[in-house]
N, C-alpha and C. Protein backbone atom coordinates (compact mmCIF):
# COMPACT_ATOMS: atom_id res chain seq x y z
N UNK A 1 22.18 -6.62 28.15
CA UNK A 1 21.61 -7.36 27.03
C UNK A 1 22.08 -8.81 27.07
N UNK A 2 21.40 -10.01 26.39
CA UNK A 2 21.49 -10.94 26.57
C UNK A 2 20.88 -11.52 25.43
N UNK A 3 21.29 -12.76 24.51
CA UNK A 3 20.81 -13.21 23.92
C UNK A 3 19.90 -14.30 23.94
N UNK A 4 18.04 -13.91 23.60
CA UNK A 4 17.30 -14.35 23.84
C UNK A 4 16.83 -15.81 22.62
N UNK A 5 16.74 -15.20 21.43
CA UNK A 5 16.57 -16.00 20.54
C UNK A 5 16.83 -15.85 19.22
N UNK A 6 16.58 -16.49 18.17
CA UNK A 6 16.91 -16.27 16.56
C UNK A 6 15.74 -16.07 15.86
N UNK A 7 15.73 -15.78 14.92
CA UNK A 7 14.23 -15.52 13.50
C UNK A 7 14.99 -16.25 12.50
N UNK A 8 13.93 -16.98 11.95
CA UNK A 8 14.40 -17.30 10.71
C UNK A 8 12.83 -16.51 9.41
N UNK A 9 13.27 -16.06 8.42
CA UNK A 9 11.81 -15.50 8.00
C UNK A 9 11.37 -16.17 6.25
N UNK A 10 10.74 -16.38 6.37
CA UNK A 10 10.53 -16.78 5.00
C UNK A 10 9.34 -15.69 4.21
N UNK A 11 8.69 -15.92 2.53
CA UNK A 11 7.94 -15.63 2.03
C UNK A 11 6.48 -16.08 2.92
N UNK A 12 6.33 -17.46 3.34
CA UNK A 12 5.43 -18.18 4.23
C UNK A 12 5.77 -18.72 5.34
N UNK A 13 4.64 -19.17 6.02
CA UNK A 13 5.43 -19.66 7.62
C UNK A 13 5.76 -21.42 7.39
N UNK A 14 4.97 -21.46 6.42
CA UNK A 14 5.33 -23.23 6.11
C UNK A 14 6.94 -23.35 5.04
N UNK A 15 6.84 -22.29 4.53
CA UNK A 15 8.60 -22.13 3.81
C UNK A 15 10.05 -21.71 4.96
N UNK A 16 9.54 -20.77 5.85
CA UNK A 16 9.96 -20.60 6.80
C UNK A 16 10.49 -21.47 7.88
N UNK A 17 9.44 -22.41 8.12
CA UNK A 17 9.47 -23.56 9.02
C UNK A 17 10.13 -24.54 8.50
N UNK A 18 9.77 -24.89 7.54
CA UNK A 18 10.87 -26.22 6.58
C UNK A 18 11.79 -25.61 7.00
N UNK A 19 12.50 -24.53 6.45
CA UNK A 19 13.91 -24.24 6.50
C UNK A 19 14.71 -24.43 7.48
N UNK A 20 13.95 -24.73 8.38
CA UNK A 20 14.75 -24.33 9.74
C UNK A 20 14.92 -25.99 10.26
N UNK A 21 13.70 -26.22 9.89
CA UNK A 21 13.71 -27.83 10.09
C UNK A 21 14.50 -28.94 9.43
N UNK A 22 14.64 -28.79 8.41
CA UNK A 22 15.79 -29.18 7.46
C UNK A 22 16.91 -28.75 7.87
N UNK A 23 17.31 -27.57 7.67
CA UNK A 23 18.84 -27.12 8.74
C UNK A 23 19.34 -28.08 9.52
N UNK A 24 18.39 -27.95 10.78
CA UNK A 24 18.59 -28.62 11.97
C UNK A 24 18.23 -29.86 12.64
N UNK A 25 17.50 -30.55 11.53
CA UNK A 25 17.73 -31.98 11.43
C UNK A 25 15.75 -31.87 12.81
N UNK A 26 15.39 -31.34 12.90
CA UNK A 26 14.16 -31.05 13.95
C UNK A 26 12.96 -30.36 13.54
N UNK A 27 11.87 -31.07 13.93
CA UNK A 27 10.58 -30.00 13.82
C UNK A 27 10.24 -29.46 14.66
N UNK A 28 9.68 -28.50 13.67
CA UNK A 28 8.82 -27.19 15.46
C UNK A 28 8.19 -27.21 15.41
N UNK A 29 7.31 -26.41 16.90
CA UNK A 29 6.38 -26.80 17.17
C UNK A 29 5.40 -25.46 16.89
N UNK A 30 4.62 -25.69 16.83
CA UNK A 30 3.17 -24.36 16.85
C UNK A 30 3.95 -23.49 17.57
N UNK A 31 3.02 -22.32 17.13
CA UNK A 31 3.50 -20.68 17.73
C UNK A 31 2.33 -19.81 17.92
N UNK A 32 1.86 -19.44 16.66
CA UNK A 32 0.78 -18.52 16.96
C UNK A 32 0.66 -17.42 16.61
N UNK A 33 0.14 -16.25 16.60
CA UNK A 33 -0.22 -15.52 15.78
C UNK A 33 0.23 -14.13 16.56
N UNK A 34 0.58 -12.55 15.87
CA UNK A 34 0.54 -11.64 16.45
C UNK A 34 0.06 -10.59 16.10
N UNK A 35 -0.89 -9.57 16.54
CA UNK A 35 -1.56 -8.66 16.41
C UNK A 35 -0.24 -7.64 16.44
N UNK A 36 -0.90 -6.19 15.57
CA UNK A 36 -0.20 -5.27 15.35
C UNK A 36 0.76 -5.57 14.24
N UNK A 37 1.38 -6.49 14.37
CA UNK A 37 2.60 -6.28 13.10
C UNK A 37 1.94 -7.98 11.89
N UNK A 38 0.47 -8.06 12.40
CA UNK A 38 0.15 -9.35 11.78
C UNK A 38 0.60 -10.11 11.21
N UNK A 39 1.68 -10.82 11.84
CA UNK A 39 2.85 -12.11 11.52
C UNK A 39 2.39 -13.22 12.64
N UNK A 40 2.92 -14.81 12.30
CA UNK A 40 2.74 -15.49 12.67
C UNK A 40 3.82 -16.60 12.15
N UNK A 41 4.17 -18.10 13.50
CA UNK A 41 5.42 -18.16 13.63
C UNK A 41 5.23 -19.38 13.91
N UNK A 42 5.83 -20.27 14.13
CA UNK A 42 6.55 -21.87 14.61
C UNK A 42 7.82 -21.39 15.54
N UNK A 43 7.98 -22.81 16.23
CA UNK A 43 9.16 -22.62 17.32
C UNK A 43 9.81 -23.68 17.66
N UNK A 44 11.24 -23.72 18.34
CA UNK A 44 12.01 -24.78 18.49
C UNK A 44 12.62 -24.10 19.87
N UNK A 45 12.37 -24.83 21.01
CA UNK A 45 13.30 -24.85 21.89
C UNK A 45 14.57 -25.33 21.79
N UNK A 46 15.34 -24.34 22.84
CA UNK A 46 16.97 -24.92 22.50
C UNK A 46 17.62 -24.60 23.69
N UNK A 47 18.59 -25.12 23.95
CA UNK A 47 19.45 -25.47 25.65
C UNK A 47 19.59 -24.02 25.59
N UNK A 48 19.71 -23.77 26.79
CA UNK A 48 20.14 -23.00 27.45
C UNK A 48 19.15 -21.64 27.43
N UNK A 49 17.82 -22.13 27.62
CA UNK A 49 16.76 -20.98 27.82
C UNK A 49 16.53 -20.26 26.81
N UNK A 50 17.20 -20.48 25.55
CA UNK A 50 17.01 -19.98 24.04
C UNK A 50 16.08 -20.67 22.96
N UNK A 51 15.40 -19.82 22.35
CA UNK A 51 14.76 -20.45 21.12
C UNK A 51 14.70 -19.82 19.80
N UNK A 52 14.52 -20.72 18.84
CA UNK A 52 14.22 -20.17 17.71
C UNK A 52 12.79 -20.29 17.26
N UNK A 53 12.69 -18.89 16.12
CA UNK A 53 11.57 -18.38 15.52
C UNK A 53 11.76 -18.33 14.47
N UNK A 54 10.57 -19.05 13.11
CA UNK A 54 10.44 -19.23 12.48
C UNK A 54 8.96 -18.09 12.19
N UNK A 55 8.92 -17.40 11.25
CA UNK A 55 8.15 -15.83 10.88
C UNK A 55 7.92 -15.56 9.74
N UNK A 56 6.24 -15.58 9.65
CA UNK A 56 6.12 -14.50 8.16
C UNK A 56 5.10 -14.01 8.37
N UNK A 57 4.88 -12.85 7.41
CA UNK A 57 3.50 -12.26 7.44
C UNK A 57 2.05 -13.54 7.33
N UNK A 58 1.49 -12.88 8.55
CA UNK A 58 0.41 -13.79 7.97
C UNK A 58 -1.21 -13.13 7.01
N UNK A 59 -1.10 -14.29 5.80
CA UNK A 59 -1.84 -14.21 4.83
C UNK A 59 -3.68 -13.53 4.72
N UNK A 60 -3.85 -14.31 6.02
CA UNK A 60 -5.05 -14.59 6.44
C UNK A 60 -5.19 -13.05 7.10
N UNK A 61 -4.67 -12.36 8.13
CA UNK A 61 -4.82 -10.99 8.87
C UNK A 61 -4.89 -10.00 8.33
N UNK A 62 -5.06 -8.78 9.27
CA UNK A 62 -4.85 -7.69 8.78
C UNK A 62 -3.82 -7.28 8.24
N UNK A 63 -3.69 -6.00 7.48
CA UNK A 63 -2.42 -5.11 7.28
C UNK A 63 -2.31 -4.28 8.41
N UNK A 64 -1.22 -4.07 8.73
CA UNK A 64 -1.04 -2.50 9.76
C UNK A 64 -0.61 -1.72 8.90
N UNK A 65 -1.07 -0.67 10.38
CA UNK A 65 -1.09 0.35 9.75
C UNK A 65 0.43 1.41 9.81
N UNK A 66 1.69 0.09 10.12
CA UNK A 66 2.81 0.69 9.96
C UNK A 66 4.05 -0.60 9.63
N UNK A 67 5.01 -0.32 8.83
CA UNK A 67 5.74 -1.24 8.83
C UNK A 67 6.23 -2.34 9.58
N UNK A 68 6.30 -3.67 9.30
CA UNK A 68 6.27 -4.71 10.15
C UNK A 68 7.86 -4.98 10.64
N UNK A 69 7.79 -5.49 12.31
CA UNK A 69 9.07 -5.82 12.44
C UNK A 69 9.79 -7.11 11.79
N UNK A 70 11.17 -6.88 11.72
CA UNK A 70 12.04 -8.10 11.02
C UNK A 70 11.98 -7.46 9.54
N UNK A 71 11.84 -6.00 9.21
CA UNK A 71 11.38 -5.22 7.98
C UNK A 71 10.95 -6.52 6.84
N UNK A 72 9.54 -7.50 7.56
CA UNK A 72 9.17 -8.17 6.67
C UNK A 72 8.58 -7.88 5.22
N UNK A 73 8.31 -6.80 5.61
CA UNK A 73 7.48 -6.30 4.47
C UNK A 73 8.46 -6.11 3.10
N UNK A 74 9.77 -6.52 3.07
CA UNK A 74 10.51 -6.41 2.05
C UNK A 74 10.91 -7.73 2.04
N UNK A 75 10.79 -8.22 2.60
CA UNK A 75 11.48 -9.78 2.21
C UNK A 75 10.99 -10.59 1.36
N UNK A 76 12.17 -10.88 0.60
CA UNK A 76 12.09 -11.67 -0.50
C UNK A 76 12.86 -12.94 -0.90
N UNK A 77 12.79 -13.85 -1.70
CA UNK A 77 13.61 -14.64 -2.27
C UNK A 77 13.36 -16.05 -0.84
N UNK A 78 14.81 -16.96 -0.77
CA UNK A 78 14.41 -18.15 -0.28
C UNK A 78 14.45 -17.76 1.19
N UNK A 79 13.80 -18.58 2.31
CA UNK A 79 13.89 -18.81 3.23
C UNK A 79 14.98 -18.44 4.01
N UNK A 80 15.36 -17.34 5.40
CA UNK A 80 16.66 -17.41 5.84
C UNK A 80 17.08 -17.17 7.62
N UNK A 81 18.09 -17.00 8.00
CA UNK A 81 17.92 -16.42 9.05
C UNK A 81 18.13 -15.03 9.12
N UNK A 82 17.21 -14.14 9.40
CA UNK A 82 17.45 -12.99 9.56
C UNK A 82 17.54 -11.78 10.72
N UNK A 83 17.47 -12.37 11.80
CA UNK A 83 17.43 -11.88 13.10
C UNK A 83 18.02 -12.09 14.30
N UNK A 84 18.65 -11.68 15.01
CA UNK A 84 19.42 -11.91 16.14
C UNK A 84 18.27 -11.16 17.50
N UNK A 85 17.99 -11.57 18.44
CA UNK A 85 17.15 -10.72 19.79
C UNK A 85 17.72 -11.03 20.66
N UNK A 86 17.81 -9.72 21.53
CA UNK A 86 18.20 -9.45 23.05
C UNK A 86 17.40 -8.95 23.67
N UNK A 87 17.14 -9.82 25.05
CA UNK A 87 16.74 -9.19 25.97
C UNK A 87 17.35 -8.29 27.01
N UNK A 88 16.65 -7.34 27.83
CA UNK A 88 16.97 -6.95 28.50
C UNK A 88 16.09 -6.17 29.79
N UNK A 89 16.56 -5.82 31.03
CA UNK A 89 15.87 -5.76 32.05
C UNK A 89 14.92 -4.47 31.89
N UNK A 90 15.40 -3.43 31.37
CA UNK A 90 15.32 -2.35 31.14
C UNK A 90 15.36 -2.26 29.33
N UNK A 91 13.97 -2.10 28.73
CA UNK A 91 14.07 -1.88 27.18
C UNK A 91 14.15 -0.26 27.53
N UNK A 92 13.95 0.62 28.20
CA UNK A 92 14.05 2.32 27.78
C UNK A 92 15.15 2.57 27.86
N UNK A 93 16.19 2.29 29.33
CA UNK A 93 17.21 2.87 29.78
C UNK A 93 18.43 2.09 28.48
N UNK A 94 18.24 0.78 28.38
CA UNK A 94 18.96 -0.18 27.19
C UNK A 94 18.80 1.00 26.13
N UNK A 95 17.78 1.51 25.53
CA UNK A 95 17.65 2.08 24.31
C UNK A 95 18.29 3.43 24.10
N UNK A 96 18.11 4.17 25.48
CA UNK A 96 18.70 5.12 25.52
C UNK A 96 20.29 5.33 25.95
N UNK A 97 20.85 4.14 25.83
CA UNK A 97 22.72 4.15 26.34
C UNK A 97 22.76 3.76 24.69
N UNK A 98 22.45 3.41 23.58
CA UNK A 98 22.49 3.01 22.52
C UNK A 98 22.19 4.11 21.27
N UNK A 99 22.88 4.05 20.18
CA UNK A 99 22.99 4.96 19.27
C UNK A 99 21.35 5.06 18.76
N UNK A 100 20.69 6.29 17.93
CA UNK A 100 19.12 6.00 17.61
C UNK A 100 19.16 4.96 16.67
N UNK A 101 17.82 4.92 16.02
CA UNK A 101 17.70 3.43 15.15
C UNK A 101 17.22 2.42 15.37
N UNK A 102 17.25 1.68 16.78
CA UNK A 102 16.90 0.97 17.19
C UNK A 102 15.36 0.49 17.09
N UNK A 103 14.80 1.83 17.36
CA UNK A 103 13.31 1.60 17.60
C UNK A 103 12.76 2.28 18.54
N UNK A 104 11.68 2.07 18.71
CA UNK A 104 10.75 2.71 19.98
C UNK A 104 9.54 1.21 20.43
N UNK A 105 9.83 1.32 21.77
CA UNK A 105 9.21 0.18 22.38
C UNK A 105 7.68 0.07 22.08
N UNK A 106 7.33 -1.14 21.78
CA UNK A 106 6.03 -1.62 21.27
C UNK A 106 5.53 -2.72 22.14
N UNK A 107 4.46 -2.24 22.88
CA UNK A 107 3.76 -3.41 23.51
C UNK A 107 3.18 -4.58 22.98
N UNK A 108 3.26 -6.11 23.65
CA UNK A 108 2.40 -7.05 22.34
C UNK A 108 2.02 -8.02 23.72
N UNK A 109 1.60 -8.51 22.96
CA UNK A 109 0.53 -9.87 23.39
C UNK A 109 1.00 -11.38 22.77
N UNK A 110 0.87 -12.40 23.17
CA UNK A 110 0.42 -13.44 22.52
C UNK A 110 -0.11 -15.03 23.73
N UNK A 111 -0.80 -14.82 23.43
CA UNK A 111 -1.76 -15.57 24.78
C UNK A 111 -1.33 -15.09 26.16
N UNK A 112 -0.06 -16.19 27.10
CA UNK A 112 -0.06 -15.45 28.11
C UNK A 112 1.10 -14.60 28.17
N UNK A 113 1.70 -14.61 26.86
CA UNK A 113 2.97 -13.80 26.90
C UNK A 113 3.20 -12.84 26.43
N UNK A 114 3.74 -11.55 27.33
CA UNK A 114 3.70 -10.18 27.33
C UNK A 114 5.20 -9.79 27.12
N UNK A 115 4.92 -8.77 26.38
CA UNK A 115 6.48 -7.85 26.13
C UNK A 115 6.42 -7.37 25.54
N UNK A 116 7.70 -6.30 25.72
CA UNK A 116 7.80 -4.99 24.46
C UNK A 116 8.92 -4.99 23.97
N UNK A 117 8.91 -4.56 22.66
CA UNK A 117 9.83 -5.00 21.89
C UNK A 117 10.37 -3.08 21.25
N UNK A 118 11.72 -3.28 21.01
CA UNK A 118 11.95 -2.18 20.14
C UNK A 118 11.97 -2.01 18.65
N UNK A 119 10.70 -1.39 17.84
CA UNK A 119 10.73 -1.62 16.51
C UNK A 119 10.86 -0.45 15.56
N UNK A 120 12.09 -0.24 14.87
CA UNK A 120 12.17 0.95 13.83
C UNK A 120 10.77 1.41 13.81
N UNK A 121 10.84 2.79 13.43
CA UNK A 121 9.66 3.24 12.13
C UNK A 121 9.42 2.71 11.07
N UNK A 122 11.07 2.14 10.20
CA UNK A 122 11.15 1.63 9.19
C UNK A 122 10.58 0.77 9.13
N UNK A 123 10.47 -0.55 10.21
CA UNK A 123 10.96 -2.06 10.64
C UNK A 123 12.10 -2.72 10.13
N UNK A 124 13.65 -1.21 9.74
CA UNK A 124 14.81 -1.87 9.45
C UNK A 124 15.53 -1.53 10.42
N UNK A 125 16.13 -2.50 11.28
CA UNK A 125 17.47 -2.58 12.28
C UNK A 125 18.69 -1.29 11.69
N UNK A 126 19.41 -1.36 12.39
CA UNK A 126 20.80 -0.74 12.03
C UNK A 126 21.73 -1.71 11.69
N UNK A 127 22.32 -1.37 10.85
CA UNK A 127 23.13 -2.18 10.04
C UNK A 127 22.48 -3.04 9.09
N UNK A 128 21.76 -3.19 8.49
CA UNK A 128 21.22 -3.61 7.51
C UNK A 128 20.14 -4.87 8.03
N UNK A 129 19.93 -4.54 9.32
CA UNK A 129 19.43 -5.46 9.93
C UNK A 129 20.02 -6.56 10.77
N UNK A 130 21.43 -6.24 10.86
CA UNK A 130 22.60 -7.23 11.61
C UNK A 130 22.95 -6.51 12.84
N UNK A 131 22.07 -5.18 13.10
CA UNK A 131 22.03 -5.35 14.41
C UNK A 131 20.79 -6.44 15.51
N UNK A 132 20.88 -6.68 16.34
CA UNK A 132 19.80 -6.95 17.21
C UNK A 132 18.56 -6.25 17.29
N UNK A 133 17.37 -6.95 17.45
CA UNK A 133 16.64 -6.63 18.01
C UNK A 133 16.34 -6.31 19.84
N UNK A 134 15.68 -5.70 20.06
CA UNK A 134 15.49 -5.31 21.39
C UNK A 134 14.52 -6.05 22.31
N UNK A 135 14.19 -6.70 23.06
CA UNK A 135 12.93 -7.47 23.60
C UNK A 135 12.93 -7.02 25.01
N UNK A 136 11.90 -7.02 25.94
CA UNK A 136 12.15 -6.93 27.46
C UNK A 136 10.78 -7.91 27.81
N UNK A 137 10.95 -8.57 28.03
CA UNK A 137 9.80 -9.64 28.61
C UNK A 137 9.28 -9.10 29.97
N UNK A 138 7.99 -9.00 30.22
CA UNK A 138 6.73 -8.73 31.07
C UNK A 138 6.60 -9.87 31.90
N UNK A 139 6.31 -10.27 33.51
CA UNK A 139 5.82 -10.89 33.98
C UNK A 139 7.21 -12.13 33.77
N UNK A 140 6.30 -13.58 34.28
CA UNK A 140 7.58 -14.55 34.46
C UNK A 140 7.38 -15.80 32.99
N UNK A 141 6.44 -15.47 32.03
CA UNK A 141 6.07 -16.50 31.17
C UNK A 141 7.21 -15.79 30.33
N UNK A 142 8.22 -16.73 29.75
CA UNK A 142 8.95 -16.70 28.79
C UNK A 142 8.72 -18.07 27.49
N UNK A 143 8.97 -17.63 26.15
CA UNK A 143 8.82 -18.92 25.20
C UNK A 143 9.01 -20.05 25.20
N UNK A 144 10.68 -20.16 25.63
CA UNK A 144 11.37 -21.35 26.17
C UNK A 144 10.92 -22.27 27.11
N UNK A 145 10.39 -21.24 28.45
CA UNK A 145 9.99 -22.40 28.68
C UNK A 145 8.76 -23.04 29.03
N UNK A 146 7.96 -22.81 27.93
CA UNK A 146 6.81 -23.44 27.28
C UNK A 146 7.21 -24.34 26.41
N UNK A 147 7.97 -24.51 25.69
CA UNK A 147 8.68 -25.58 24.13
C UNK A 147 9.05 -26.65 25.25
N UNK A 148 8.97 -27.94 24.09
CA UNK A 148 9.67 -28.76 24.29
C UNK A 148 10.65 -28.88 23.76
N UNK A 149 11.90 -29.60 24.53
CA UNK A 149 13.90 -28.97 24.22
C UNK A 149 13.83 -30.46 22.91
N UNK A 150 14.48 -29.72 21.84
CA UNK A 150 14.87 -30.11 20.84
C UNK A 150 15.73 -31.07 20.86
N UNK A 151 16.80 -30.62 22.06
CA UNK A 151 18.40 -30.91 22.48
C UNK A 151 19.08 -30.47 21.22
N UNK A 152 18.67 -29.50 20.61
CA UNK A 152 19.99 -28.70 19.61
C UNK A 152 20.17 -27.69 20.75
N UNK A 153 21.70 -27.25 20.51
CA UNK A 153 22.36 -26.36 21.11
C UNK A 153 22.40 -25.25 20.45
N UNK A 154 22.76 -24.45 20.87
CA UNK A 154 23.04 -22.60 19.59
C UNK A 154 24.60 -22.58 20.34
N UNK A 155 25.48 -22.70 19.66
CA UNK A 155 26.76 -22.36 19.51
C UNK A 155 27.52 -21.04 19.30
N UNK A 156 27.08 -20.41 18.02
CA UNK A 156 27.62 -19.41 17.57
C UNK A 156 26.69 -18.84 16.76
N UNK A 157 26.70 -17.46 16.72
CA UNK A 157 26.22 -16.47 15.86
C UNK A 157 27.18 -15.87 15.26
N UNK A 158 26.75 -16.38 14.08
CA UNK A 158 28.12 -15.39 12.97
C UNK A 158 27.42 -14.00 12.50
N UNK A 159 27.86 -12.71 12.84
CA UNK A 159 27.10 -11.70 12.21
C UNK A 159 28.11 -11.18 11.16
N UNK A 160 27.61 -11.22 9.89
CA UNK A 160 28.83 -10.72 8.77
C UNK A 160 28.28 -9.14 8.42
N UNK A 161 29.46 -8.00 7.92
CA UNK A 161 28.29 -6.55 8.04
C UNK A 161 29.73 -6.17 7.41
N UNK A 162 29.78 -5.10 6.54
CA UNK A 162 31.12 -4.30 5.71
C UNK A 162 31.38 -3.75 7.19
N UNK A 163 30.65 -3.24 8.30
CA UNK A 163 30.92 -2.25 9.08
C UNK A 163 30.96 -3.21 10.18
N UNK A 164 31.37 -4.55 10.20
CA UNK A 164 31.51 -5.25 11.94
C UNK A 164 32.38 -5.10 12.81
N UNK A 165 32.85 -4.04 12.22
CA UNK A 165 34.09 -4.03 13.35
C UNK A 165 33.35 -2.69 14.30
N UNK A 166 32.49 -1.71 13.54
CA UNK A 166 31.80 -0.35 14.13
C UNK A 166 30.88 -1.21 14.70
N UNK A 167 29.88 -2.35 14.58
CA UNK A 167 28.41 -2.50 15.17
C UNK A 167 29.06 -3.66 16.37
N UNK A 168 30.51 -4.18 16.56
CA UNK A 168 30.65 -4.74 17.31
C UNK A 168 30.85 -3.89 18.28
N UNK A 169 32.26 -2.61 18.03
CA UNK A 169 32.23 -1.74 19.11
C UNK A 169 31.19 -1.50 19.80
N UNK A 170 30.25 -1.29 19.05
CA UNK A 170 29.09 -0.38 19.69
C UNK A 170 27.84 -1.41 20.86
N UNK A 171 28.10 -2.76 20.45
CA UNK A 171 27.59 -3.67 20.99
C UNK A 171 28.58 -4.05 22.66
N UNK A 172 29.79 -3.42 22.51
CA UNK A 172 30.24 -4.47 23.20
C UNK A 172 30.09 -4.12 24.64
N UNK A 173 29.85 -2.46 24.92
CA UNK A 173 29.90 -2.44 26.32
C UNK A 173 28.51 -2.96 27.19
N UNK A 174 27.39 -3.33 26.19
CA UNK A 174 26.07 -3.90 26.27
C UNK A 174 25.88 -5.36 26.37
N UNK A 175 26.94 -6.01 25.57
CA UNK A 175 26.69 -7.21 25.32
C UNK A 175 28.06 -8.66 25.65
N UNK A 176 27.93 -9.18 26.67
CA UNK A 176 29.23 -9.93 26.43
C UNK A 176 28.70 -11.09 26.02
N UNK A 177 28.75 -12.12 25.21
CA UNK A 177 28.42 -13.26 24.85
C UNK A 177 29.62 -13.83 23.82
N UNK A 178 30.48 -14.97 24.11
CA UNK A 178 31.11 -15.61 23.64
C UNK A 178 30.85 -16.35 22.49
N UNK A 179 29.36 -16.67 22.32
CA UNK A 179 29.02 -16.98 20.78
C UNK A 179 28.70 -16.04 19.67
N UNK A 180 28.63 -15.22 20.51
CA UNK A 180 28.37 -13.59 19.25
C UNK A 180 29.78 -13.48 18.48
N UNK A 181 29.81 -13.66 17.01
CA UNK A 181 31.48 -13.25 16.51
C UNK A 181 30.74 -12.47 15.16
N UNK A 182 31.39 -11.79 14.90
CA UNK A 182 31.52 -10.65 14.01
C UNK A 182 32.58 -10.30 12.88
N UNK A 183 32.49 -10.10 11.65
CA UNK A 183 33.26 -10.22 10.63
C UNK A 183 33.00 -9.44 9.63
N UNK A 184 34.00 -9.02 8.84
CA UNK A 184 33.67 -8.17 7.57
C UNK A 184 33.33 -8.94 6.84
N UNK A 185 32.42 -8.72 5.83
CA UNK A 185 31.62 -9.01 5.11
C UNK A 185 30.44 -8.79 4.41
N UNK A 186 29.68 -9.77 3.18
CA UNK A 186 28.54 -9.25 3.37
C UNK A 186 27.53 -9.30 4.10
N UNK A 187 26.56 -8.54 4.95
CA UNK A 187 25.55 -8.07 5.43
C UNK A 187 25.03 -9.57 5.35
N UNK A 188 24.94 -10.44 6.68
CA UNK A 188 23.95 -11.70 6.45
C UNK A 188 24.15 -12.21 7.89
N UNK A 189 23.53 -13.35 8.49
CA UNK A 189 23.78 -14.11 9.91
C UNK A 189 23.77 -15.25 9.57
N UNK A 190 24.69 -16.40 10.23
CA UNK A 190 24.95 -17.92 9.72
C UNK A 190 24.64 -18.17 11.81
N UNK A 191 23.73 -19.37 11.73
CA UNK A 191 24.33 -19.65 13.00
C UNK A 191 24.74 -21.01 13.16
N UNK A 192 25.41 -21.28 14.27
CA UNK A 192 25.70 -22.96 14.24
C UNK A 192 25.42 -23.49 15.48
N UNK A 193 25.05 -25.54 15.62
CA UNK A 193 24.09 -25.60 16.30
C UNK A 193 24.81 -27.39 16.78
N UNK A 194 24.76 -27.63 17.89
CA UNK A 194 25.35 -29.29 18.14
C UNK A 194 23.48 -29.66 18.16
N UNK A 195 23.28 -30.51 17.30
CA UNK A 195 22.23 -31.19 17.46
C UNK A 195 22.01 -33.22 17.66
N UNK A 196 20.92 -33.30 17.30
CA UNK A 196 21.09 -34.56 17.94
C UNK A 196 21.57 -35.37 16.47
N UNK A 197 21.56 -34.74 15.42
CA UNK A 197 22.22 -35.74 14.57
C UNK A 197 23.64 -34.60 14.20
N UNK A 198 24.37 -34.38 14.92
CA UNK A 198 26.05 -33.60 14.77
C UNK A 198 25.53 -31.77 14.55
N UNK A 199 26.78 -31.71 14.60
CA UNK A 199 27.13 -30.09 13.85
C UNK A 199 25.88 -29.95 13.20
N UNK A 200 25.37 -29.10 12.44
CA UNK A 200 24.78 -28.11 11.80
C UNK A 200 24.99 -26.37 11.79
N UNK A 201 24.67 -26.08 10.52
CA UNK A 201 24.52 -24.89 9.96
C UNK A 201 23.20 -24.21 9.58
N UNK A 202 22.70 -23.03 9.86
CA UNK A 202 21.66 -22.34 9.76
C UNK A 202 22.17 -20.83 9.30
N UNK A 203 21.71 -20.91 8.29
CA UNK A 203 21.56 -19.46 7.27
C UNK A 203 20.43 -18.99 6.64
């Protein structure tokens, strides 16, 4: 596993998108739309082959006909970050060295970019959603590097959870990443970011 990118989710994708943009001192750019879990998104490239996602249901689409990933379908209140994603080479064999919960792999689309993703039944993660998501990218088109680089950096992922000391264990023989840190607390993700106007914070 490897850390691919962030979500930030709002009520709307234009509340969503501010937020992130304000944070980080940067605007994003177009995204686009996704069938099956009918959400739609903005984006920010960021060093080191990472990006962020900005996500909400979109207004205009269908409903599915099963709960949406990022368990949007409950989200409420202001604008935040709510998602951590990993990729990996292998989404079955990844899923199956891993406790259940996770999900079951879902094929998607969005123009030329293919992948399957692991999404609850629920569309709620484990741990209250402070675990990761699952991604395995198809073919060689990845997000990143389509964006143009922001020059913000991603530094650190703070994952706070009453239980981080259990969802780190369980992460760790999967995951080594030096910006991943973990803490008791309440249930939330803060990340931090060197951008082109200093430090920043994203919550």
């Amino acid at each position: 596993m490897e850390l691919d990118h962030i979500a930030v989710a709002g009520t709307s994708l234009g509340a969503a998108t501010e937020h992130a943009a304000q944070a980080l001192g940067v605007q994003l750019q177009p995204g686009g739309q996704h069938d099956v879990f009918y959400t739609h998104n903005t984006l920010l490239g960021l060093a080191n082959g990472l990006y962020l996602e900005a996500i909400a249901i979109n207004p205009d689409a269908l409903v599915p006909d099963r709960p949406r990933w990022f368990d949007l379908d409950r989200f409420h209140g202001v604008p935040r970050l709510t998602n951590w994603i990993c990729r990996c080479d292998d989404l079955d064999a990844t899923l199956a060295a891993l406790p259940d919960g996770f999900g079951d792999p879902v094929s998607l689309r969005r123009g030329d970019l293919r992948w399957r993703m692991a999404v609850p039944a629920s569309g709620i993660l484990p741990y209250d959603n402070c675990a990761p998501a699952l991604i395995e990218w198809e073919g060689t088109a990845h997000p990143a590097a389509l964006l143009a680089q922001s020059e913000c950096r991603l530094t650190q992922v703070h994952v706070s959870h009453p239980d981080a000391v259990a969802l780190s264990e369980m992460l760790k023989p999967h995951l080594s990443d030096e910006r991943i840190r973990y803490s008791t607390g309440p249930a939330g993700l803060t990340a931090h970011f060197d951008t082109p106007s200093g430090p920043r914070v994203l919550t």
